[in-house]
C-alpha atoms as a PDB file:
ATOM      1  CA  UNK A   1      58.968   6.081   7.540  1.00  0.00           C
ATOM      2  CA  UNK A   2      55.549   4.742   7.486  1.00  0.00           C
ATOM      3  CA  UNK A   3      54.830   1.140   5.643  1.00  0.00           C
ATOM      4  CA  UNK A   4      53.220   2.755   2.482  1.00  0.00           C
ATOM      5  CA  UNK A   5      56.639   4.888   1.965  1.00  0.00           C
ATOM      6  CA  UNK A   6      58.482   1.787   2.406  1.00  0.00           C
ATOM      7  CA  UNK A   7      56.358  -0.146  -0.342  1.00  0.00           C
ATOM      8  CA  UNK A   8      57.432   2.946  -2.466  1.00  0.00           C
ATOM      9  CA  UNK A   9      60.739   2.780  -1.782  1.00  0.00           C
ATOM     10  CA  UNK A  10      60.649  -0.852  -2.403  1.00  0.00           C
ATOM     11  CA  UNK A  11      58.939  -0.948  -5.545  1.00  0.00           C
ATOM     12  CA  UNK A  12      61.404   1.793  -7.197  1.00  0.00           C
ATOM     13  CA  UNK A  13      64.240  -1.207  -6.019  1.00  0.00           C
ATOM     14  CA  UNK A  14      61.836  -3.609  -7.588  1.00  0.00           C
ATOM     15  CA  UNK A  15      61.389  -1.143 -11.064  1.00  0.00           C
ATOM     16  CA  UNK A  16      64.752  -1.446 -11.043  1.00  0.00           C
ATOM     17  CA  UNK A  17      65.687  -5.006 -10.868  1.00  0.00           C
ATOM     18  CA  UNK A  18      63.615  -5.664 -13.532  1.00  0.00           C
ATOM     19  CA  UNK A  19      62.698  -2.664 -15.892  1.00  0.00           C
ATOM     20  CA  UNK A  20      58.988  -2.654 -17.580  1.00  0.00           C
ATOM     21  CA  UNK A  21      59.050  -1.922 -21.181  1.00  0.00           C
ATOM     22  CA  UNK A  22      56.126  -1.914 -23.804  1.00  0.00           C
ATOM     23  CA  UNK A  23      58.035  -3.221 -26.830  1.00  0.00           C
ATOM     24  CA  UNK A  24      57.151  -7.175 -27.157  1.00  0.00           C
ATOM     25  CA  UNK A  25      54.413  -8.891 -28.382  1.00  0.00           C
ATOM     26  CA  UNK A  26      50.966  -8.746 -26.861  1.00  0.00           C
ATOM     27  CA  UNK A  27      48.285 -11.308 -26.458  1.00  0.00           C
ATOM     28  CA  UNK A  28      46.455 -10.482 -29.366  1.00  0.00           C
ATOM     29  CA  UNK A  29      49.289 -11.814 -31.365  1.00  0.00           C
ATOM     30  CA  UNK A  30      50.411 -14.676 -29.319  1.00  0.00           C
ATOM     31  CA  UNK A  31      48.853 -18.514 -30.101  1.00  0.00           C
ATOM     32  CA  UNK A  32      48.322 -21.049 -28.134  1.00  0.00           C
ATOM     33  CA  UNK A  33      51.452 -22.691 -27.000  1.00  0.00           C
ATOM     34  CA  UNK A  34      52.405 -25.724 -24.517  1.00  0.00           C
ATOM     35  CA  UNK A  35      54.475 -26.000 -21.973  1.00  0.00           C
ATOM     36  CA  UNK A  36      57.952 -26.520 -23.210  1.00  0.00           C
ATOM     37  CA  UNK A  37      57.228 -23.660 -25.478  1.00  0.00           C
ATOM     38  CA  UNK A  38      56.274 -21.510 -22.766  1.00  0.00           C
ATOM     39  CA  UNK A  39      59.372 -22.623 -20.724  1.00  0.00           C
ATOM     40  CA  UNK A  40      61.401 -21.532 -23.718  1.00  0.00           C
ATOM     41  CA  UNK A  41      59.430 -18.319 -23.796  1.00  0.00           C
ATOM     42  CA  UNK A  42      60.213 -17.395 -21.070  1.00  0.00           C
ATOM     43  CA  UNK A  43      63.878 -17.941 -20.843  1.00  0.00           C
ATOM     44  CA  UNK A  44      63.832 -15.145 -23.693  1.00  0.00           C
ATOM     45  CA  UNK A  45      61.861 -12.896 -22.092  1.00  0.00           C
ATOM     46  CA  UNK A  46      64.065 -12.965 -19.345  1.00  0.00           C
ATOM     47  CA  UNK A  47      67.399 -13.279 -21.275  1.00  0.00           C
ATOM     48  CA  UNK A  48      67.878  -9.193 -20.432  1.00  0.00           C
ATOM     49  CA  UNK A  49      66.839  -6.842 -17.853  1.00  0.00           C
ATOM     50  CA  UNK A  50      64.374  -5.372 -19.535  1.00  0.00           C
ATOM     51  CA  UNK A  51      60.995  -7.546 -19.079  1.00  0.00           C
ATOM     52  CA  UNK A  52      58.178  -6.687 -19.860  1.00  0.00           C
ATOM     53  CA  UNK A  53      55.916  -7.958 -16.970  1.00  0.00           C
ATOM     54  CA  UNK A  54      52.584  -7.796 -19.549  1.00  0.00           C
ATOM     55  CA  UNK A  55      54.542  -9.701 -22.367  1.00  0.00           C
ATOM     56  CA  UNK A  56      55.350 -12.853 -19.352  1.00  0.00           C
ATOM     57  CA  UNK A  57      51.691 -12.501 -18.390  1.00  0.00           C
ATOM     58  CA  UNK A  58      50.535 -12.762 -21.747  1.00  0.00           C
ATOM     59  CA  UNK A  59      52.799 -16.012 -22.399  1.00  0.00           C
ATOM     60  CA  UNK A  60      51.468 -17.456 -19.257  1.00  0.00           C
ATOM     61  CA  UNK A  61      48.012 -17.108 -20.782  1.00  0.00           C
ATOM     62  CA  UNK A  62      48.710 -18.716 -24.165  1.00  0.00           C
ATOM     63  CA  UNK A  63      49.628 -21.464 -22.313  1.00  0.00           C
ATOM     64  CA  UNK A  64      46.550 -23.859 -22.503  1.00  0.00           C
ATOM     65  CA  UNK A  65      46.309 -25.686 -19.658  1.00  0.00           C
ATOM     66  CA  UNK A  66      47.010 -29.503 -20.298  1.00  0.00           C
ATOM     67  CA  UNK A  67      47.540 -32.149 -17.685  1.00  0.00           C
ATOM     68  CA  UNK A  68      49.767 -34.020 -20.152  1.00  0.00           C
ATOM     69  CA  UNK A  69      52.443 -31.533 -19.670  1.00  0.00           C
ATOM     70  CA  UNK A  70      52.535 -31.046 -15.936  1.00  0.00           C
ATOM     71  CA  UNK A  71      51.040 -33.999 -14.134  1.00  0.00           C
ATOM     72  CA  UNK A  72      54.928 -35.086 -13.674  1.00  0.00           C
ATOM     73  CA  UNK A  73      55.146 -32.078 -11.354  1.00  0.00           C
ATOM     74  CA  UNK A  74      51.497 -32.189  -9.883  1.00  0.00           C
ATOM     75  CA  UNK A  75      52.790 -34.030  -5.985  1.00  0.00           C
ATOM     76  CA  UNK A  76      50.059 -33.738  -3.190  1.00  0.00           C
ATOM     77  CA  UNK A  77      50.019 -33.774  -0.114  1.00  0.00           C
ATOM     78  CA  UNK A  78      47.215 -34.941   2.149  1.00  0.00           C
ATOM     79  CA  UNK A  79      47.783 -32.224   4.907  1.00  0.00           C
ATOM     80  CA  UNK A  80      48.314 -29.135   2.952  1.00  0.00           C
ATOM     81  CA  UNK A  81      49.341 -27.751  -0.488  1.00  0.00           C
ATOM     82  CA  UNK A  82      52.491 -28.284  -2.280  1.00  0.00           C
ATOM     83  CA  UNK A  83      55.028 -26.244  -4.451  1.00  0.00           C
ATOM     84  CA  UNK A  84      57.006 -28.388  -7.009  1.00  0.00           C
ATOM     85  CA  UNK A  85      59.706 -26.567  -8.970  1.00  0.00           C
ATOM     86  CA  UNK A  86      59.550 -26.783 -12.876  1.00  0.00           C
ATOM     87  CA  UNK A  87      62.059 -24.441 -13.946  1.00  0.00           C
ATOM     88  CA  UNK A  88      64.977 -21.970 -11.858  1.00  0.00           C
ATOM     89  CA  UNK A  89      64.797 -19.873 -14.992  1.00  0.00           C
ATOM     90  CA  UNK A  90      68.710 -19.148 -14.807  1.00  0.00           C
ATOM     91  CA  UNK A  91      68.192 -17.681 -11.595  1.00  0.00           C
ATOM     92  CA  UNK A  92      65.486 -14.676 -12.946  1.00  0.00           C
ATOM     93  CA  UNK A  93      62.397 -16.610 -12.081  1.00  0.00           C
ATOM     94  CA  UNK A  94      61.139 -20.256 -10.512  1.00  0.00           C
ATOM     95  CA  UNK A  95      58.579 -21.633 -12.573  1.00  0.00           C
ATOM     96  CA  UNK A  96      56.533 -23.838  -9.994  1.00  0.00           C
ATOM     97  CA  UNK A  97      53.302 -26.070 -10.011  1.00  0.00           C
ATOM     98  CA  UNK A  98      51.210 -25.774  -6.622  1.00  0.00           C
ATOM     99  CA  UNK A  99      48.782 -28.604  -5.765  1.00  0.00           C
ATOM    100  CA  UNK A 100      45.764 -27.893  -3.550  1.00  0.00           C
ATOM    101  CA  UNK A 101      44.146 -30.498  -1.968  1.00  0.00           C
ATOM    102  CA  UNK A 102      39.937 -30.144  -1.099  1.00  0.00           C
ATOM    103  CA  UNK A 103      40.351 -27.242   1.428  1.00  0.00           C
ATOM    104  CA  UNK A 104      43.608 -26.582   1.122  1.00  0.00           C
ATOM    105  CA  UNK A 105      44.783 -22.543   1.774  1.00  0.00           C
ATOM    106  CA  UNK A 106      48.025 -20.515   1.855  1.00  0.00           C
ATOM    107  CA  UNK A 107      48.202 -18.372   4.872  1.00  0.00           C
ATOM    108  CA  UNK A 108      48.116 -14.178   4.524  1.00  0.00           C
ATOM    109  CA  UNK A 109      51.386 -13.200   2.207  1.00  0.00           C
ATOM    110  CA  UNK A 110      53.894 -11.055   0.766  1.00  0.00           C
ATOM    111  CA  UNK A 111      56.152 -11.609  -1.867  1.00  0.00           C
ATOM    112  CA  UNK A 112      59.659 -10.309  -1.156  1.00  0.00           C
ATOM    113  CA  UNK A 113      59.519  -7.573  -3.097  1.00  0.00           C
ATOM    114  CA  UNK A 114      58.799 -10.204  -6.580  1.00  0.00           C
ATOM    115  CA  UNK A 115      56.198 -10.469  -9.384  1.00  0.00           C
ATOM    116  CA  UNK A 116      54.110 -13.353  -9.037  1.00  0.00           C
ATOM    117  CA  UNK A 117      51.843 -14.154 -12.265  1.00  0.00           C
ATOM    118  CA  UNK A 118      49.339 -17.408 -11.109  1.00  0.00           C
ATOM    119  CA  UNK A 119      47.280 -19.638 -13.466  1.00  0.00           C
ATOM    120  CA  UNK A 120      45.163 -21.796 -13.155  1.00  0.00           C
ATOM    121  CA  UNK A 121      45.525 -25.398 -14.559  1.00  0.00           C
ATOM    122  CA  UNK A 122      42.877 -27.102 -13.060  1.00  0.00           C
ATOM    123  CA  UNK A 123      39.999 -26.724 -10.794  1.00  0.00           C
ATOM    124  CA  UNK A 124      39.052 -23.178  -9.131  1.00  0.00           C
ATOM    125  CA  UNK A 125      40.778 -21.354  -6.386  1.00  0.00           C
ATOM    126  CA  UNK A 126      39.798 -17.847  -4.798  1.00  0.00           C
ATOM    127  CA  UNK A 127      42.441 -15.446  -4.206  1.00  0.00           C
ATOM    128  CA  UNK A 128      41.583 -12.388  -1.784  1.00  0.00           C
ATOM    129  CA  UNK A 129      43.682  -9.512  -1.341  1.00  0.00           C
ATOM    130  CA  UNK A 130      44.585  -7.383   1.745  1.00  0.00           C
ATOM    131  CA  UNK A 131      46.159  -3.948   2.242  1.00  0.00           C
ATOM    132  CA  UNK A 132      49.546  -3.561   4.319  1.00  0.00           C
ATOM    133  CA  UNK A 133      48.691  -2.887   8.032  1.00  0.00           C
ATOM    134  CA  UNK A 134      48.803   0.455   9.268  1.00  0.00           C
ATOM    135  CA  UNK A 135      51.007   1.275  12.477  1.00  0.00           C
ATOM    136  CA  UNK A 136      50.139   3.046  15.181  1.00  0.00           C
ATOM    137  CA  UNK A 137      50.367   3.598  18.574  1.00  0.00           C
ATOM    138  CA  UNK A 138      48.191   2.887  21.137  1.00  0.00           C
ATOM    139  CA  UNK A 139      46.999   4.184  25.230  1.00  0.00           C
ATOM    140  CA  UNK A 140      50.249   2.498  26.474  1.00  0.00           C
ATOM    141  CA  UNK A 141      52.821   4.059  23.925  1.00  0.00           C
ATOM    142  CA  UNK A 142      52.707   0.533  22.547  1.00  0.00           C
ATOM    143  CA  UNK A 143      53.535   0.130  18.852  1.00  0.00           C
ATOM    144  CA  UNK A 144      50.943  -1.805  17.127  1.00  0.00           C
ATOM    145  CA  UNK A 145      49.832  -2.729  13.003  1.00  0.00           C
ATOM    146  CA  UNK A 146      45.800  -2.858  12.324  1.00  0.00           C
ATOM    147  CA  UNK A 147      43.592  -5.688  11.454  1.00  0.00           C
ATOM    148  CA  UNK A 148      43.894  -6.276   8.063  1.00  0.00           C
ATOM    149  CA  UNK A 149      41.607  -4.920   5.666  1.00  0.00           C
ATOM    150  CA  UNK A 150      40.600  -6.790   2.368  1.00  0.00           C
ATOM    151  CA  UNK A 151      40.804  -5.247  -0.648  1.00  0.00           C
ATOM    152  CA  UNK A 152      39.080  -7.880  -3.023  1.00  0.00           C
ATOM    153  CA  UNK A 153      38.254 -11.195  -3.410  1.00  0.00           C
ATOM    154  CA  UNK A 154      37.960 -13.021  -6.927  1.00  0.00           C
ATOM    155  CA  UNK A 155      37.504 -16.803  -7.925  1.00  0.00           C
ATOM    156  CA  UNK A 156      39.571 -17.584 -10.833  1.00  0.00           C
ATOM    157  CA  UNK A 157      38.956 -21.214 -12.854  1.00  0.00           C
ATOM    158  CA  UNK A 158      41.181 -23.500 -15.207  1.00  0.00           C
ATOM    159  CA  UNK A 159      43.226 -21.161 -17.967  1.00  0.00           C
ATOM    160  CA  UNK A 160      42.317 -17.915 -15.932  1.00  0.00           C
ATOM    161  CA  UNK A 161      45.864 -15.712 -14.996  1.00  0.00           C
ATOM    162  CA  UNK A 162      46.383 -13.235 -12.620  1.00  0.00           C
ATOM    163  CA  UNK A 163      49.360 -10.872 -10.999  1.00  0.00           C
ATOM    164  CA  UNK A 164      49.940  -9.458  -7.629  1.00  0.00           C
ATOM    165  CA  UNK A 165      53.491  -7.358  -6.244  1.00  0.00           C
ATOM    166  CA  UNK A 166      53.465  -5.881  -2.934  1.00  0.00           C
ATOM    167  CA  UNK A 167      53.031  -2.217  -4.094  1.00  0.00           C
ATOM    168  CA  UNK A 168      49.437  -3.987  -4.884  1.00  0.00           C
ATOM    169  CA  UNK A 169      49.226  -5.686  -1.572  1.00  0.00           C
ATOM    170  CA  UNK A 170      49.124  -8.893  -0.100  1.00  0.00           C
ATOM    171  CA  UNK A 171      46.767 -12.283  -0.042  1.00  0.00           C
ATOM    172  CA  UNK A 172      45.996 -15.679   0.577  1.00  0.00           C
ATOM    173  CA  UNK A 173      44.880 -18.145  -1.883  1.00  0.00           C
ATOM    174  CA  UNK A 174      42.530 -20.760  -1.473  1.00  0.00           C
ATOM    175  CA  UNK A 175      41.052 -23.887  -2.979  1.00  0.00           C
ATOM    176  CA  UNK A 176      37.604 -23.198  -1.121  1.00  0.00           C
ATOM    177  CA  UNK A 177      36.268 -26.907  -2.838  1.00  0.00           C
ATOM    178  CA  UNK A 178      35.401 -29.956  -0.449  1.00  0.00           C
ATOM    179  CA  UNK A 179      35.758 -32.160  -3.048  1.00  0.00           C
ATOM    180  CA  UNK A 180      37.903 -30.979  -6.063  1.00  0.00           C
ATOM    181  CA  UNK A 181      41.524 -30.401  -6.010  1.00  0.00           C
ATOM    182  CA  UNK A 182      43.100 -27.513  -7.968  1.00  0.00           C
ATOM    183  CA  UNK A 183      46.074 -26.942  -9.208  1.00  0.00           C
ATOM    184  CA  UNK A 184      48.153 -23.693 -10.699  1.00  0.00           C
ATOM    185  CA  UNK A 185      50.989 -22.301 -12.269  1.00  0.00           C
ATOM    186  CA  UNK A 186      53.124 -19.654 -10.586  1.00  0.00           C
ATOM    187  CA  UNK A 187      55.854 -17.425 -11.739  1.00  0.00           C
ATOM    188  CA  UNK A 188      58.378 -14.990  -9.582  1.00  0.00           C
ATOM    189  CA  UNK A 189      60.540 -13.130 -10.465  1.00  0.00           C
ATOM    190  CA  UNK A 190      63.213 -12.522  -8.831  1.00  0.00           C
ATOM    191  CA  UNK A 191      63.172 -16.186  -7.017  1.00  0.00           C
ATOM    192  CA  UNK A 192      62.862 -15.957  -3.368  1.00  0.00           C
ATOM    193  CA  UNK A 193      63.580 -18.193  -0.060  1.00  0.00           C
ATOM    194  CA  UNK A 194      61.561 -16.134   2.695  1.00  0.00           C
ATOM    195  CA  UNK A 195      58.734 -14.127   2.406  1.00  0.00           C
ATOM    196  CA  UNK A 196      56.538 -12.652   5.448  1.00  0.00           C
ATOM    197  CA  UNK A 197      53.084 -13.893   6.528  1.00  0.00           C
ATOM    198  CA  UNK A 198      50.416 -12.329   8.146  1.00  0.00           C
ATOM    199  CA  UNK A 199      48.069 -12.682  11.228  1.00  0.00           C
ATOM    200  CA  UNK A 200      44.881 -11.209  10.195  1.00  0.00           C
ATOM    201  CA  UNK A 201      43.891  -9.594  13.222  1.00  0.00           C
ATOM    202  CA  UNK A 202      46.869  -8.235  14.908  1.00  0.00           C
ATOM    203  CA  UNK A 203      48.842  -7.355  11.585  1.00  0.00           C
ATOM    204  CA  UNK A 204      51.614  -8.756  13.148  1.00  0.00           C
ATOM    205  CA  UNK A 205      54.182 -10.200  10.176  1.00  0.00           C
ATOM    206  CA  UNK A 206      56.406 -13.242  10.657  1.00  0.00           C
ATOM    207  CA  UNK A 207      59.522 -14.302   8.365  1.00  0.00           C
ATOM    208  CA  UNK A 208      58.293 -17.497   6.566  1.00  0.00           C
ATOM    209  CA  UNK A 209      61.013 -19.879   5.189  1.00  0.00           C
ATOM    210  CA  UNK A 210      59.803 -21.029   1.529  1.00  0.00           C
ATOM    211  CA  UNK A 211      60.849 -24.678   0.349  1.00  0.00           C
ATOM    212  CA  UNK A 212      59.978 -26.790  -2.968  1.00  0.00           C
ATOM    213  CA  UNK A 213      57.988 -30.335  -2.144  1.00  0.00           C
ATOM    214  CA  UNK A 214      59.480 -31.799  -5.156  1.00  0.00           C
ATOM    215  CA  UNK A 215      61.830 -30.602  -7.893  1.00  0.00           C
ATOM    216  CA  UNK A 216      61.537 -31.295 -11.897  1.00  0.00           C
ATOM    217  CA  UNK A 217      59.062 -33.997 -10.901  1.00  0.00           C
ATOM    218  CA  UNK A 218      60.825 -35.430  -8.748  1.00  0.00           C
ATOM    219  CA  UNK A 219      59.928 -36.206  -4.649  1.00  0.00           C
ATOM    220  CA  UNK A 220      62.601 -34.525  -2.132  1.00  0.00           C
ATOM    221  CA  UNK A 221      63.325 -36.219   0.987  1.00  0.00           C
ATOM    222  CA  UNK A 222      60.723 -36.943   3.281  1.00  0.00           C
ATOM    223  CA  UNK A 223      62.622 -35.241   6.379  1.00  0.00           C
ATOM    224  CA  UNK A 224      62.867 -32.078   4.511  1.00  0.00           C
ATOM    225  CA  UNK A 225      59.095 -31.817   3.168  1.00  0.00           C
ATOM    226  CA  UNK A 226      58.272 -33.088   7.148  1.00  0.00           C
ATOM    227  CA  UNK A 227      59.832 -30.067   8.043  1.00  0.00           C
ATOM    228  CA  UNK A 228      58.314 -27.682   6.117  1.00  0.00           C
ATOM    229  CA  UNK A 229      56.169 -24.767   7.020  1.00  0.00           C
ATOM    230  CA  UNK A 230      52.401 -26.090   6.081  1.00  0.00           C
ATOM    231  CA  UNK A 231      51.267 -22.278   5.554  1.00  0.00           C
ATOM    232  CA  UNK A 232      54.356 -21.029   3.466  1.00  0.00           C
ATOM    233  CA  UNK A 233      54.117 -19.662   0.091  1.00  0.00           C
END
């Protein structure tokens, strides 16, 4: 089985963890809301199986970004970006804020098989997307995965929201600023520990342990965050 049968296979898993539907509210009726409402929100849309991925993006754009309502969450670090956990979202999603520092980039990504909405909250960061590596084999009988080849890259500012699963492919996002920081609002669902990363020119995929920097505001311990992967995501 090829990888492009396996993302098949694995979306129809992920179709069924979480069933689309087209029967809540769209955008065009949705207002402006903060961040406690969206929190709330959200814990409806995910109070059954049947989500409608649209509806959640469409909450996470009524959401107006304001820095009065997450700043308690927003935790740099100097070195590399951070993800600080908002909400577990009774184990259907992690609500997170993610702080990028001037120059600050995730490596190349999957997402275990989860939807991931982003938004942006403050400053700019560019997200480019890559299809899965082929396989193949090469002179030797060697198995080997191609370079990877990008698919698209967009710069998205404050209030902007996008999606990505893995049927769509993978990326890497970036705060490509030397002198702003940025910072953004990301949704999965289902939560996830691990996800694979990617070396761009080999293909070549290793498991990638996924931790939080800080919880509900709060700083973990210093030993833990120490430890942590700089390029996970």
């Amino acid at each position: 089985m090829d990888v492009y049968s396996e993302m098949d296979s694995r979306l129809e898993q992920q179709k069924s963890r979480l069933m689309l539907t087209g029967e809540q509210t769209t955008s065009s009726s949705l207002k402006s809301i903060g961040l406690k409402e969206l929190i709330e929100k959200l814990h409806e849309a995910f109070a059954t199986n049947n989500v409608d991925i649209d509806y959640v993006q469409d909450l996470m754009a009524a959401y107006r970004s304001n820095p009065q309502d997450w700043k308690k969450f927003a935790k740099f670090d100097r070195y590399r970006y951070t993800r600080n956990l908002v909400d577990e979202g009774n184990g259907k999603f992690n609500l997170m804020v993610l702080c990028w520092g001037e120059g600050h980039g995730s490596a190349i990504h999957d997402h275990a098989d989860a939807h991931c909405v982003m938004k942006i909250l403050q400053g700019e960061l560019c997200e480019t997307k890559y299809k899965w590596p082929r396989k193949y084999t090469d002179e030797q009988g060697n198995q080997c995965q191609e370079e990877l080849e990008e698919i698209e890259r967009c710069i998205y500012a404050t209030n902007d929201v996008t999606y990505i699963n893995d049927s769509i492919g993978l990326h890497r996002v970036e705060n490509l600023s030397t002198v702003n920081p940025a910072v953004s609002l990301h949704l999965y669902s289902p939560p996830f520990d691990a996800c694979s990363v990617f070396n761009k020119q080999t293909g070549q995929k290793s498991l990638c342990k996924v931790t939080f920097w800080s919880k509900y505001g709060e700083r973990r311990n210093r030993e833990i965050q120490d430890a942590r992967t700089p390029e996970d995501n």
